[in-house]
N, C-alpha and C. Protein backbone atom coordinates (compact mmCIF):
# COMPACT_ATOMS: atom_id res chain seq x y z
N UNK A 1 109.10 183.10 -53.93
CA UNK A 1 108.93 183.67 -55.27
C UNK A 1 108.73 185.18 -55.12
N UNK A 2 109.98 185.73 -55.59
CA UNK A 2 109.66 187.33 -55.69
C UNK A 2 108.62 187.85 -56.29
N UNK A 3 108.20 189.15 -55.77
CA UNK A 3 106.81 189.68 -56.54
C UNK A 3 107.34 189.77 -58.23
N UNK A 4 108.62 190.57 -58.70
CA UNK A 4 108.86 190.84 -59.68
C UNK A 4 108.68 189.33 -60.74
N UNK A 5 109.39 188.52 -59.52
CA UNK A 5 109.20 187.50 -60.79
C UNK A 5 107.90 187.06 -61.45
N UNK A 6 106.85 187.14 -60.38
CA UNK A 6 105.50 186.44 -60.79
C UNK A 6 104.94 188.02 -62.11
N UNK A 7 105.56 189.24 -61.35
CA UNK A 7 104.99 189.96 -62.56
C UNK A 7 105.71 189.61 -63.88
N UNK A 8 106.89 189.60 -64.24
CA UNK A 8 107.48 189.18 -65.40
C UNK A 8 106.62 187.97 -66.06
N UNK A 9 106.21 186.63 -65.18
CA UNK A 9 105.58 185.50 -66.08
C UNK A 9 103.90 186.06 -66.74
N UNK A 10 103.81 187.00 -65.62
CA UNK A 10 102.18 187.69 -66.06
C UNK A 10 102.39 188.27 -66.96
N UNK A 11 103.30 189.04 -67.46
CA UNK A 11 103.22 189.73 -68.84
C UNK A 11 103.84 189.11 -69.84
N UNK A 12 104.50 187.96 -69.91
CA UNK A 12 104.72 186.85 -70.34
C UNK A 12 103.76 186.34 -71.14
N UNK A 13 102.79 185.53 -70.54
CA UNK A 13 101.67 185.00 -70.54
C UNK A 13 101.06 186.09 -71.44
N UNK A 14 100.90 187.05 -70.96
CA UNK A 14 99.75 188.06 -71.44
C UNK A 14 100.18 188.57 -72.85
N UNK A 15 101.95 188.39 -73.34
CA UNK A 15 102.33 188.93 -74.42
C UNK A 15 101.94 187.69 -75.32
N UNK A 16 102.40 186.89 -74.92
CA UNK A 16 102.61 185.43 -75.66
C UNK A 16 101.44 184.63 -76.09
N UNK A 17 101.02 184.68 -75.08
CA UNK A 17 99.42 183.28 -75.24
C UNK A 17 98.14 184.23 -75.20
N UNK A 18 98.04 185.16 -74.72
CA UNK A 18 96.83 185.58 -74.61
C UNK A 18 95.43 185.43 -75.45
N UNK A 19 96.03 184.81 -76.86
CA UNK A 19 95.12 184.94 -78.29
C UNK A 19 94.92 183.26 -78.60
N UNK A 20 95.56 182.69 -77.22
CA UNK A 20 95.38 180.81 -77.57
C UNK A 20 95.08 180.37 -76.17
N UNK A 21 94.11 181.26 -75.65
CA UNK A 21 93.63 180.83 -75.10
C UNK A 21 92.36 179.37 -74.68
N UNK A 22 91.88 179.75 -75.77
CA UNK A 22 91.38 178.15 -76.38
C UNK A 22 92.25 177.12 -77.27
N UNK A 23 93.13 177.17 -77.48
CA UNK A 23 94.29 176.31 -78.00
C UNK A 23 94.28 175.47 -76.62
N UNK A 24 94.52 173.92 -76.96
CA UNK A 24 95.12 172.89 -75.78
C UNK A 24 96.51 172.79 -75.45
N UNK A 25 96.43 173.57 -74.99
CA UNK A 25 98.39 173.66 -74.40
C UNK A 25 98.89 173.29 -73.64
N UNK A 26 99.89 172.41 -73.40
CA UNK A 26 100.70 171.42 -72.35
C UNK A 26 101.47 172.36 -71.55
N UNK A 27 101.60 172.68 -70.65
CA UNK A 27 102.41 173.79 -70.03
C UNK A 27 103.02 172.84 -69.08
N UNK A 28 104.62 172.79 -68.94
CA UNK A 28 105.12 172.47 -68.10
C UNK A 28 106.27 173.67 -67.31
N UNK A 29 106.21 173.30 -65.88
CA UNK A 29 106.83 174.27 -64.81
C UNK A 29 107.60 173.58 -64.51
N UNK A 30 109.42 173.78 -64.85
CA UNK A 30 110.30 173.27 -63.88
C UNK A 30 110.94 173.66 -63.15
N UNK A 31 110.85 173.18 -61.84
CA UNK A 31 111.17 174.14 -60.51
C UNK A 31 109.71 174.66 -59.81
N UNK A 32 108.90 173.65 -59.84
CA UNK A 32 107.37 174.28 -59.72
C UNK A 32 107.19 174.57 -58.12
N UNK A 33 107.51 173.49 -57.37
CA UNK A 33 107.29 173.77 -56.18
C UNK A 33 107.22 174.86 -55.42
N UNK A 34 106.00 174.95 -54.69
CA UNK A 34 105.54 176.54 -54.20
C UNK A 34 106.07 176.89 -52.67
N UNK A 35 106.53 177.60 -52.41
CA UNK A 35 107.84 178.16 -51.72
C UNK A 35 107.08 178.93 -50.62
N UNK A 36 106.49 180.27 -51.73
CA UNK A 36 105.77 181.51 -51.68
C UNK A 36 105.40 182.18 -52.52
N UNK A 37 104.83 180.97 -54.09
CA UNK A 37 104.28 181.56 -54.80
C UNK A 37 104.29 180.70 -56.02
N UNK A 38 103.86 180.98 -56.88
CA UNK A 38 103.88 179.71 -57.94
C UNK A 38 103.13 180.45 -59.31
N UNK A 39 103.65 180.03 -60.28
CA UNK A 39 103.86 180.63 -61.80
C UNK A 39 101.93 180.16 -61.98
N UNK A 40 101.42 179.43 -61.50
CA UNK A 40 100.33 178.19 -61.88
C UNK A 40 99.40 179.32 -61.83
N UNK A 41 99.22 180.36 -61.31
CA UNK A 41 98.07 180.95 -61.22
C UNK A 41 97.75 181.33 -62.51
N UNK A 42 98.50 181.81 -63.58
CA UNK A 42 98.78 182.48 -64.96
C UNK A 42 98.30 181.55 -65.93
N UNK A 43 97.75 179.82 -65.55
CA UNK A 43 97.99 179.37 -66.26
C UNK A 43 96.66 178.11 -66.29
N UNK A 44 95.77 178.82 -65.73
CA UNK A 44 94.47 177.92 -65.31
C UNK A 44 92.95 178.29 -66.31
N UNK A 45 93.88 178.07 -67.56
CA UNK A 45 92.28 177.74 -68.65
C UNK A 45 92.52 176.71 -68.77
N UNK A 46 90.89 176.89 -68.90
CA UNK A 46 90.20 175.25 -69.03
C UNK A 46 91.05 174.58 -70.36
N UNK A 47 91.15 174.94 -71.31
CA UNK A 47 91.65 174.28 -72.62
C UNK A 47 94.00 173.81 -72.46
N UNK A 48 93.94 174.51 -71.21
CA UNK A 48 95.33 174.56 -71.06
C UNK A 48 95.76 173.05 -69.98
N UNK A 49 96.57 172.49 -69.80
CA UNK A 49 97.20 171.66 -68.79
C UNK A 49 98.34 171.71 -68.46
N UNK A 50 98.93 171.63 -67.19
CA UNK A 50 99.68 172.48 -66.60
C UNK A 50 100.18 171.43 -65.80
N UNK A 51 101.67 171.12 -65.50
CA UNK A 51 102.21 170.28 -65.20
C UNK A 51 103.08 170.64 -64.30
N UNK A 52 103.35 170.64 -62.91
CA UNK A 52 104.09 171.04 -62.39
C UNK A 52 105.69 169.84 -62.05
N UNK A 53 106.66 170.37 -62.03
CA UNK A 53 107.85 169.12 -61.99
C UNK A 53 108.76 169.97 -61.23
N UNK A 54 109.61 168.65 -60.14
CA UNK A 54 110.69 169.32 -59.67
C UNK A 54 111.01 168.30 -58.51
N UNK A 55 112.18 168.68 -57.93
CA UNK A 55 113.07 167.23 -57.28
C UNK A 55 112.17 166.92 -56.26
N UNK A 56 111.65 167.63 -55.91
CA UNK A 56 110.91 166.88 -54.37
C UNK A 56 109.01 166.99 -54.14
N UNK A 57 108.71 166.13 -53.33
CA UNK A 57 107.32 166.36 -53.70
C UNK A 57 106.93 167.34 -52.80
N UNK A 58 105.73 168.31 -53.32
CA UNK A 58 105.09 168.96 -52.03
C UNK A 58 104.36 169.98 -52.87
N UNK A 59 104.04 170.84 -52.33
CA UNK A 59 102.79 171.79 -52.86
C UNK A 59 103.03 172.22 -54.17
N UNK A 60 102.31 171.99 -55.56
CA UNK A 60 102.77 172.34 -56.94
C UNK A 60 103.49 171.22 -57.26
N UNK A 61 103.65 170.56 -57.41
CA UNK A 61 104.46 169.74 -58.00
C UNK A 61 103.57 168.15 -58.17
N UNK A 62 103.59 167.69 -59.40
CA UNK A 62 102.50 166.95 -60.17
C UNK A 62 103.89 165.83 -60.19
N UNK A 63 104.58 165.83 -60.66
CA UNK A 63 105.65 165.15 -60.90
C UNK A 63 107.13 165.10 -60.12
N UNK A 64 107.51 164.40 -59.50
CA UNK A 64 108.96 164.43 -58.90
C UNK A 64 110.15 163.74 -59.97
N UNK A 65 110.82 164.74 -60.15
CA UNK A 65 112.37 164.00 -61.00
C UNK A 65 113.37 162.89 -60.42
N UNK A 66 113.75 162.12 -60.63
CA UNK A 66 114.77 161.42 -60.36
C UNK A 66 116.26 162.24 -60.58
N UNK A 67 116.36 163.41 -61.39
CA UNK A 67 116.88 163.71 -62.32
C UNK A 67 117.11 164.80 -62.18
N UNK A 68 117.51 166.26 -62.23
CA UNK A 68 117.05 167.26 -63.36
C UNK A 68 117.35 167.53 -64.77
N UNK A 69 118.14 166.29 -64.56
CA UNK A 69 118.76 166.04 -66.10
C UNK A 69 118.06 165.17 -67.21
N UNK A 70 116.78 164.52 -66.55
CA UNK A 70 115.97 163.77 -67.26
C UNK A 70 114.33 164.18 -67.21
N UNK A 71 113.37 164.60 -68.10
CA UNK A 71 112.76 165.25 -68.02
C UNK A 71 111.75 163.94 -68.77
N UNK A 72 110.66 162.86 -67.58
CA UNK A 72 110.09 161.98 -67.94
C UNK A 72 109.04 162.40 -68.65
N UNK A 73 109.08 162.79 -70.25
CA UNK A 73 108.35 163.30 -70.88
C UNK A 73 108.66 162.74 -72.48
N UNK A 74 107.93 162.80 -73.30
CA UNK A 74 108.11 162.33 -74.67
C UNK A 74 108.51 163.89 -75.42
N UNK A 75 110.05 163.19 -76.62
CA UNK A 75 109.62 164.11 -77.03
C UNK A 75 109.07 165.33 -78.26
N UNK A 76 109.19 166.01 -77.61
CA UNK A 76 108.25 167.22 -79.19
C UNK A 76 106.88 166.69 -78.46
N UNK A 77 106.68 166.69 -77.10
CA UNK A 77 104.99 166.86 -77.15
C UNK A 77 104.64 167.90 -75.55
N UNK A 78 105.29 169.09 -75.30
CA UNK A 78 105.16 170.06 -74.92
C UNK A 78 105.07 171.22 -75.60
N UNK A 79 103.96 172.02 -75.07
CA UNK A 79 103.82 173.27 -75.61
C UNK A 79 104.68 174.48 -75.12
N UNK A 80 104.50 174.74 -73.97
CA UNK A 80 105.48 175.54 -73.24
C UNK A 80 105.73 175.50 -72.16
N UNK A 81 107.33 175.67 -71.67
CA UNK A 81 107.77 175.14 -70.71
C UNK A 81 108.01 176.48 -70.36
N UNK A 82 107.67 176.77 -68.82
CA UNK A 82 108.46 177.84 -68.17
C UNK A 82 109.06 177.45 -66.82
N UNK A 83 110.03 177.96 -66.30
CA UNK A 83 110.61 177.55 -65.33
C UNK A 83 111.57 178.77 -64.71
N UNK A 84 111.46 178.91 -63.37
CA UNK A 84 111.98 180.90 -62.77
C UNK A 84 112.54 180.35 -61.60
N UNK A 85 113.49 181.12 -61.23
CA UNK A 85 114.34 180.54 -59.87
C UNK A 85 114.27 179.33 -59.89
N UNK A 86 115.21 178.76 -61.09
CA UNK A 86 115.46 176.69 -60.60
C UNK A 86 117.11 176.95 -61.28
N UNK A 87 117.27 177.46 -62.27
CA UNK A 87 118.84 177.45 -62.98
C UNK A 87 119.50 177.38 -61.99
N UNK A 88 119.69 178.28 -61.21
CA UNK A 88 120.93 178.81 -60.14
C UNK A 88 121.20 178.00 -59.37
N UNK A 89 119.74 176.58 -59.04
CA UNK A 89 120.61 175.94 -58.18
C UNK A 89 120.52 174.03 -59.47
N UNK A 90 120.86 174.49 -60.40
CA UNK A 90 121.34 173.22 -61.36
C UNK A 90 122.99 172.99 -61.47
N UNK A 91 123.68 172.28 -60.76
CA UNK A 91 124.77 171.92 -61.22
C UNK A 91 125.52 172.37 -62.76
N UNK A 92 124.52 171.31 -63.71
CA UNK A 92 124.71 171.51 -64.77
C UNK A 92 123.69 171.65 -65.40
N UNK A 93 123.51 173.40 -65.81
CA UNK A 93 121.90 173.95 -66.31
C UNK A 93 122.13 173.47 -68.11
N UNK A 94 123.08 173.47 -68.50
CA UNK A 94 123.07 173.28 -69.98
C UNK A 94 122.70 171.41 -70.09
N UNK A 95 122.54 171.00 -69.40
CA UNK A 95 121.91 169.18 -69.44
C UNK A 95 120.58 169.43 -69.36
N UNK A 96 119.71 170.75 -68.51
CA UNK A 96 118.79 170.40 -68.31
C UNK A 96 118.02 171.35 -69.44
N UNK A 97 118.94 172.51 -69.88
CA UNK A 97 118.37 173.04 -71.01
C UNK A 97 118.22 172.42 -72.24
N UNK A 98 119.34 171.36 -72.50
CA UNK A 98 119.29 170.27 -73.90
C UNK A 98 117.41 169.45 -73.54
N UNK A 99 117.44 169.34 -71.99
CA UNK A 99 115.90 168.17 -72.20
C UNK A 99 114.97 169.20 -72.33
N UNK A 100 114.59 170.37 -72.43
CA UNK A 100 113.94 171.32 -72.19
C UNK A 100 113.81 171.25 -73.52
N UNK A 101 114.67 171.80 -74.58
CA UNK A 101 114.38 171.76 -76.06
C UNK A 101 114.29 169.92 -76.90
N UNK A 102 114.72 169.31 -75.85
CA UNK A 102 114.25 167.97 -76.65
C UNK A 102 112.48 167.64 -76.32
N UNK A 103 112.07 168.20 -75.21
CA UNK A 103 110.76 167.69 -75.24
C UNK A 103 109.26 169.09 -76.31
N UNK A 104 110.03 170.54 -76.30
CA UNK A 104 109.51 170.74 -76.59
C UNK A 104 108.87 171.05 -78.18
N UNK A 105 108.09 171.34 -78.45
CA UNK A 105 107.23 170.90 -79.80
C UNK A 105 107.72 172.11 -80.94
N UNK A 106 107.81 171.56 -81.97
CA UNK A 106 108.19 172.61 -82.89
C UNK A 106 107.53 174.43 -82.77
N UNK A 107 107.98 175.21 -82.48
CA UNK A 107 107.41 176.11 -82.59
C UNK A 107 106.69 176.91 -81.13
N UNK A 108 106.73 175.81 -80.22
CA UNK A 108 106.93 175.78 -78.52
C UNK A 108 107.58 176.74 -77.91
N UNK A 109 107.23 177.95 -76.73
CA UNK A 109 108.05 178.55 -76.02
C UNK A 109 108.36 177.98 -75.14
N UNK A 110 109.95 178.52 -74.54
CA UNK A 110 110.53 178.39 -73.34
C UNK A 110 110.26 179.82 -72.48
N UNK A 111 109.65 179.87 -71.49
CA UNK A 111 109.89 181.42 -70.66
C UNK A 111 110.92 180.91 -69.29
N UNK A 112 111.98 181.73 -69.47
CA UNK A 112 113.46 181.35 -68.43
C UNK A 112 113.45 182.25 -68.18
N UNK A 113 113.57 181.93 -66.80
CA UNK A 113 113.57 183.63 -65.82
C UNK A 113 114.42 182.58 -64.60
N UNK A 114 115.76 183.66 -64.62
CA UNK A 114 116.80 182.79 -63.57
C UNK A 114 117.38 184.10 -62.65
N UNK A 115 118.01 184.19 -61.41
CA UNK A 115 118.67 185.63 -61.62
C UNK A 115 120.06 186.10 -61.40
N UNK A 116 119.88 187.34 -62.35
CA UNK A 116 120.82 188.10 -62.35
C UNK A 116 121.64 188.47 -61.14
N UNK A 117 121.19 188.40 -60.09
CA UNK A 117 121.05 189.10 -58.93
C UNK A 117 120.85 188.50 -57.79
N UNK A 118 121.42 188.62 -56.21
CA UNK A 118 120.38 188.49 -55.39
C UNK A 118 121.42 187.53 -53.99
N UNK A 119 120.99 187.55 -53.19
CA UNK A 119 121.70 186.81 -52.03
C UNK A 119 121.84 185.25 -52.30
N UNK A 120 122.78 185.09 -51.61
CA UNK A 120 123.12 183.55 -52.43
C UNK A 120 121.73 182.54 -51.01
N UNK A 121 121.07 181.37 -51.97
CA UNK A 121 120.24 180.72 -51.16
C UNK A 121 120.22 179.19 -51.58
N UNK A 122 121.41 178.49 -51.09
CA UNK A 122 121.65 177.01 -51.19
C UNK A 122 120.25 176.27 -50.95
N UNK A 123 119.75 175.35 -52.22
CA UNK A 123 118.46 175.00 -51.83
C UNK A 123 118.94 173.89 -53.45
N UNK A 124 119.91 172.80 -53.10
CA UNK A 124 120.87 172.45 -51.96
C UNK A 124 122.20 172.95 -52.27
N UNK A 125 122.27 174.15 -53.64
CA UNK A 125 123.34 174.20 -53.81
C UNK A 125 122.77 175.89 -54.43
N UNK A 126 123.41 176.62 -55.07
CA UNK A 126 123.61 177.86 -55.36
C UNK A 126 124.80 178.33 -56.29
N UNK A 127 124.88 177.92 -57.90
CA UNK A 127 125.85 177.69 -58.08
C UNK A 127 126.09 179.10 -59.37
N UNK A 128 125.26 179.41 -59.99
CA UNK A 128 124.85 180.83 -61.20
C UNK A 128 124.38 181.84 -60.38
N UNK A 129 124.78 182.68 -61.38
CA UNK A 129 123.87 183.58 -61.92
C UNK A 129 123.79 184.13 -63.59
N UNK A 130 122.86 184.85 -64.09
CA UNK A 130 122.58 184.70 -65.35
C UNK A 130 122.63 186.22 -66.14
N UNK A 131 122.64 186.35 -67.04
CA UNK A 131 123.32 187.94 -68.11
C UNK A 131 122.59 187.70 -69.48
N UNK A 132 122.34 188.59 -70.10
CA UNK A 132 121.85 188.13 -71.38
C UNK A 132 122.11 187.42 -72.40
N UNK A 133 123.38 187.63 -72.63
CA UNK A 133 124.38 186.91 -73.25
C UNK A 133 124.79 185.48 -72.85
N UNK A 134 124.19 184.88 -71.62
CA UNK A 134 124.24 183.67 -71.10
C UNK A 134 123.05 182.90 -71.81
N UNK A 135 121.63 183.68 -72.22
CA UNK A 135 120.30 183.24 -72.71
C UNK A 135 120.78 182.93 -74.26
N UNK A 136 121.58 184.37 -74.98
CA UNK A 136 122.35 184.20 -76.46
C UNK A 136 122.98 182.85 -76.44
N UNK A 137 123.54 182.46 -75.92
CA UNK A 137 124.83 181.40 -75.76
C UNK A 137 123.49 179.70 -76.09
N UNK A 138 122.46 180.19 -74.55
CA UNK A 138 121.78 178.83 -75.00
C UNK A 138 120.63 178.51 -75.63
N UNK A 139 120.56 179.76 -76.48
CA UNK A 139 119.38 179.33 -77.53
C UNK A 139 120.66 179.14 -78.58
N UNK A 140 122.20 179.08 -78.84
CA UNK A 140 122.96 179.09 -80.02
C UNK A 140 123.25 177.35 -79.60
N UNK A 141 123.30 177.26 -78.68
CA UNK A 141 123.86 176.00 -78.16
C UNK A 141 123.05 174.86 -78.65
N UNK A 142 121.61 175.06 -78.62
CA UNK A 142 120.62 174.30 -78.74
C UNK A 142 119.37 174.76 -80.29
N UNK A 143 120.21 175.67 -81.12
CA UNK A 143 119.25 175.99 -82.48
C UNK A 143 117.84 176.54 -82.07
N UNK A 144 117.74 177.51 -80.94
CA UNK A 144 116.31 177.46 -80.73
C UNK A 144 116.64 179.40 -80.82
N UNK A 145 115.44 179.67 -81.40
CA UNK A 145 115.24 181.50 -81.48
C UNK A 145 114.91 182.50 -80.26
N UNK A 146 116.10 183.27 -79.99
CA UNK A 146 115.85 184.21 -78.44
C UNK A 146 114.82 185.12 -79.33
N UNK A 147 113.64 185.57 -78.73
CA UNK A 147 112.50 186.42 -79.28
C UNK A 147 112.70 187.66 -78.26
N UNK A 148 113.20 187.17 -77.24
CA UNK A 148 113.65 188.46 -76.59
C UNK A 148 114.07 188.20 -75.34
N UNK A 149 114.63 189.04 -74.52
CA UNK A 149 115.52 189.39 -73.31
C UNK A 149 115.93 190.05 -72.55
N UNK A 150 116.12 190.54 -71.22
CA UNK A 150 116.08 191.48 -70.55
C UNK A 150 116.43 191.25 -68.99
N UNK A 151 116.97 192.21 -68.46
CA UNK A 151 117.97 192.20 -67.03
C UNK A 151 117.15 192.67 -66.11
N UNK A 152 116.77 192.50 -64.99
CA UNK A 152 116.45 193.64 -63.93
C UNK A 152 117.84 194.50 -63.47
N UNK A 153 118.02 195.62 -63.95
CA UNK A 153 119.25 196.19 -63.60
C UNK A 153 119.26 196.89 -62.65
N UNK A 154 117.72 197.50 -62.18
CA UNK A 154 117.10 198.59 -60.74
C UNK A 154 116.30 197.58 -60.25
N UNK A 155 116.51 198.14 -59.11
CA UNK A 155 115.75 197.67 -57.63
C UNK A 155 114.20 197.53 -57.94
N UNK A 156 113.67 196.50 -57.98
CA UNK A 156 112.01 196.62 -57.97
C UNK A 156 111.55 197.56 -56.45
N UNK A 157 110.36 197.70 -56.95
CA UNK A 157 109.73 198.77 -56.03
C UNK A 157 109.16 198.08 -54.44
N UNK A 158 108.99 197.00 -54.81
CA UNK A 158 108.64 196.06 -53.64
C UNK A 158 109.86 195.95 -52.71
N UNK A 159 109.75 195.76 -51.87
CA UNK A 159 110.92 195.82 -50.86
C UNK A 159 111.47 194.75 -50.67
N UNK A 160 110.90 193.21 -50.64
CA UNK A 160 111.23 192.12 -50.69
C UNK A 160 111.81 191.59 -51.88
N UNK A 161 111.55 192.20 -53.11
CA UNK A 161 112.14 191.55 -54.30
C UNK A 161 113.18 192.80 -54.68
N UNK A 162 113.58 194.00 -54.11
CA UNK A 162 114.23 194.53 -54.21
C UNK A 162 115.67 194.30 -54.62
N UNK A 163 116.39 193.52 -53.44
CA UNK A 163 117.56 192.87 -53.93
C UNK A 163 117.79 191.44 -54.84
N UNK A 164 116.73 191.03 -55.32
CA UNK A 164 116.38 190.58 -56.79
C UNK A 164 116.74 191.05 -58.21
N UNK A 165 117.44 190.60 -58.68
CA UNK A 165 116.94 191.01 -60.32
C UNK A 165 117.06 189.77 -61.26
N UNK A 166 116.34 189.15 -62.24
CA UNK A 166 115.96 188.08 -63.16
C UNK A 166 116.25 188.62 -64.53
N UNK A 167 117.02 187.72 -65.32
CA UNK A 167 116.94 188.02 -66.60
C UNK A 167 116.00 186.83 -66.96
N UNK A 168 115.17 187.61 -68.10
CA UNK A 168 113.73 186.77 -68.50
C UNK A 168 114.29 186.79 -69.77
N UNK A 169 113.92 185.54 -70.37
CA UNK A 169 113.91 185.52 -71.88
C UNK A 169 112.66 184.56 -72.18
N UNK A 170 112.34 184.78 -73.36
CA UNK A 170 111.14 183.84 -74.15
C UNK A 170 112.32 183.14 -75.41
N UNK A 171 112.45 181.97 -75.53
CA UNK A 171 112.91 180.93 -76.76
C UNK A 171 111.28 180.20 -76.99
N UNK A 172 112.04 180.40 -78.70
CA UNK A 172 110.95 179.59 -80.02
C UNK A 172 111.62 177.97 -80.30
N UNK A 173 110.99 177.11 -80.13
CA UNK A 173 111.95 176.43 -81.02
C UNK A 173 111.35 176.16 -82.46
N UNK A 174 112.49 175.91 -83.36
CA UNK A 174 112.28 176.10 -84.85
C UNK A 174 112.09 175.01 -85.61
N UNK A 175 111.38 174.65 -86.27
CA UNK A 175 111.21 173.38 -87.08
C UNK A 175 112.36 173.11 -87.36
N UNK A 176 113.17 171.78 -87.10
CA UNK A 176 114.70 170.98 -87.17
C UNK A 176 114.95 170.66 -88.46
N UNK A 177 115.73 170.85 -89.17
CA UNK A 177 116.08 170.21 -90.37
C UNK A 177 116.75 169.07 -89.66
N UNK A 178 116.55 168.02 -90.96
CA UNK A 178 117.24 166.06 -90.62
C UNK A 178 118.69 166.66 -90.08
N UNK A 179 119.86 167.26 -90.70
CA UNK A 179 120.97 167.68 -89.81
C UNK A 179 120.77 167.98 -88.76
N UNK A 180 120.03 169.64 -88.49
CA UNK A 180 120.11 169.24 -86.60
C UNK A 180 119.33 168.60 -85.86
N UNK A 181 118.52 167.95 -86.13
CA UNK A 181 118.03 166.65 -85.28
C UNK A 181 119.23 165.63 -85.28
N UNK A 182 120.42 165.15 -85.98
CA UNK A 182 120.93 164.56 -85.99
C UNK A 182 122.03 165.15 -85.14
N UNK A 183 122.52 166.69 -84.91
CA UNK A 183 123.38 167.26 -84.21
C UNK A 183 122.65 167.18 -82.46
N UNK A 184 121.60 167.44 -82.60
CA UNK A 184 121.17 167.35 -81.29
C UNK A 184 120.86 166.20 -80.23
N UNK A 185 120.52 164.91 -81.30
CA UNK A 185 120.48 163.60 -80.74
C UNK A 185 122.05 163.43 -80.37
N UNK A 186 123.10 163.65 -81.09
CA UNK A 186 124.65 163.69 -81.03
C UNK A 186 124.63 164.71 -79.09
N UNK A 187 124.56 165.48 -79.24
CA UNK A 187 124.50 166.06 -78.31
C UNK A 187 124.38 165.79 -76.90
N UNK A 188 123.20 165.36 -76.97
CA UNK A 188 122.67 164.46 -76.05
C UNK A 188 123.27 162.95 -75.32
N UNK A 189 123.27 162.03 -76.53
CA UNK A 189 124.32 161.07 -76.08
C UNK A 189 125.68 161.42 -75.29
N UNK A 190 126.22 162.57 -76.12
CA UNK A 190 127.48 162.48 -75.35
C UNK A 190 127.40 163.41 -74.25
N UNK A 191 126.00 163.51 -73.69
CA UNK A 191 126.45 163.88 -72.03
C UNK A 191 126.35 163.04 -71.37
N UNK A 192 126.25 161.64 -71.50
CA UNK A 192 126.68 160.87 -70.87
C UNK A 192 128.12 160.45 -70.44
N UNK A 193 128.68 161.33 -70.75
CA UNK A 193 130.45 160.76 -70.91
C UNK A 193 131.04 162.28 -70.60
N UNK A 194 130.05 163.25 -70.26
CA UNK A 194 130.66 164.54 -69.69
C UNK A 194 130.73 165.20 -68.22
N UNK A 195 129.46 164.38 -67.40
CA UNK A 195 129.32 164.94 -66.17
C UNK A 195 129.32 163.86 -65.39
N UNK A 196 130.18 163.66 -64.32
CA UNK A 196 130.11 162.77 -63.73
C UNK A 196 129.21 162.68 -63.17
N UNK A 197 128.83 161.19 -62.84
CA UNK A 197 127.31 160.73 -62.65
C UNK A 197 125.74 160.54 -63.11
N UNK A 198 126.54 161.39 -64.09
CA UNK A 198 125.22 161.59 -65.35
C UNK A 198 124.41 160.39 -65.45
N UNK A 199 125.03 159.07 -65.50
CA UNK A 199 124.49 158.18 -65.70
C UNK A 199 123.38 157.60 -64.77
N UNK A 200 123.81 157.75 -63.51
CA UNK A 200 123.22 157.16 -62.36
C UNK A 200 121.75 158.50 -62.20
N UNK A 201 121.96 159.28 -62.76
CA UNK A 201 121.21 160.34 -62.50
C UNK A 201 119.50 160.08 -62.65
């Protein structure tokens, strides 16, 4: 985990939640597993719970997927999901962005931080990278509000996250009218019949 990235979720955090802090908030991390660093530190009030998820078990990680396409969660009962260096190595990130906005709660952030940038690192595959207009595309894809967005376009100052750069965005999701709940359940079904293997997944 690059330094830049853990600073981006800190001011994240600090823009976003800072004033709900006593609010009970479900926080889930996908891609949690700690490498050389982990989002979790940002996220340890007492009134908060914090869920870490991701394919394999080991340090940070509360939950192992079968999946990344299935997110064993109910849904509309997450508060905010953040998840940083996991897109790039998703096959298919738009399956796992549809469960991302199906579990979370009306009015719920997403903080996505994927990158722009950076040496390719198969972990087991390496398949994106991400632009702003890639974040536009999947908050349009999925009815959910980009609140904002942004590139690392210069070298961070740290030397190790240097050849790094992350585009961060924060998504709202918006109270559903009966149509798109009905477009999005549609949605959903038929990725079963789009990616091979989906099913077995």
């Amino acid at each position: 985990m690059h330094a830049s990235s853990l600073a981006h979720v800190q001011g994240l955090v600090h823009k976003y939640l800072s004033d709900r802090t006593q609010a009970p908030l479900h926080i889930v991390d996908i891609g949690s597993y700690d490498v050389n660093g982990s989002y979790k530190q940002f996220f340890l009030h007492p009134a908060w719970r914090y869920t870490g998820v991701d394919l394999a078990a080991g340090p940070n990680v509360d939950v192992v997927l079968r999946s990344p396409y299935r997110l064993p969660l109910p849904s509309h009962s997450v508060d905010v999901i953040v998840s940083g260096q996991a897109f790039e190595h998703v096959e298919f990130f738009w399956l796992t962005w549809m469960e991302m906005a199906r579990v979370l709660k009306p009015g719920g952030l997403i903080f996505l931080l994927a990158p722009s940038r950076g040496p390719e690192h198969r972990y087991p595959q390496d398949c994106w990278r991400f632009y702003p207009d890639a974040y536009r595309a999947l908050a349009k894809y999925t009815g959910m509000e980009l609140l904002q967005v942004s590139t690392d376009w210069e070298p961070h100052a740290d030397p190790e996250s240097a050849p790094w750069g992350d585009t961060v965005g924060v998504f709202r999701q918006p109270a559903l009218t009966p149509a798109q709940r009905w477009r999005r359940r549609l949605m959903q079904q038929l990725r079963y019949w789009t990616v091979p293997g989906y099913r077995s997944g």
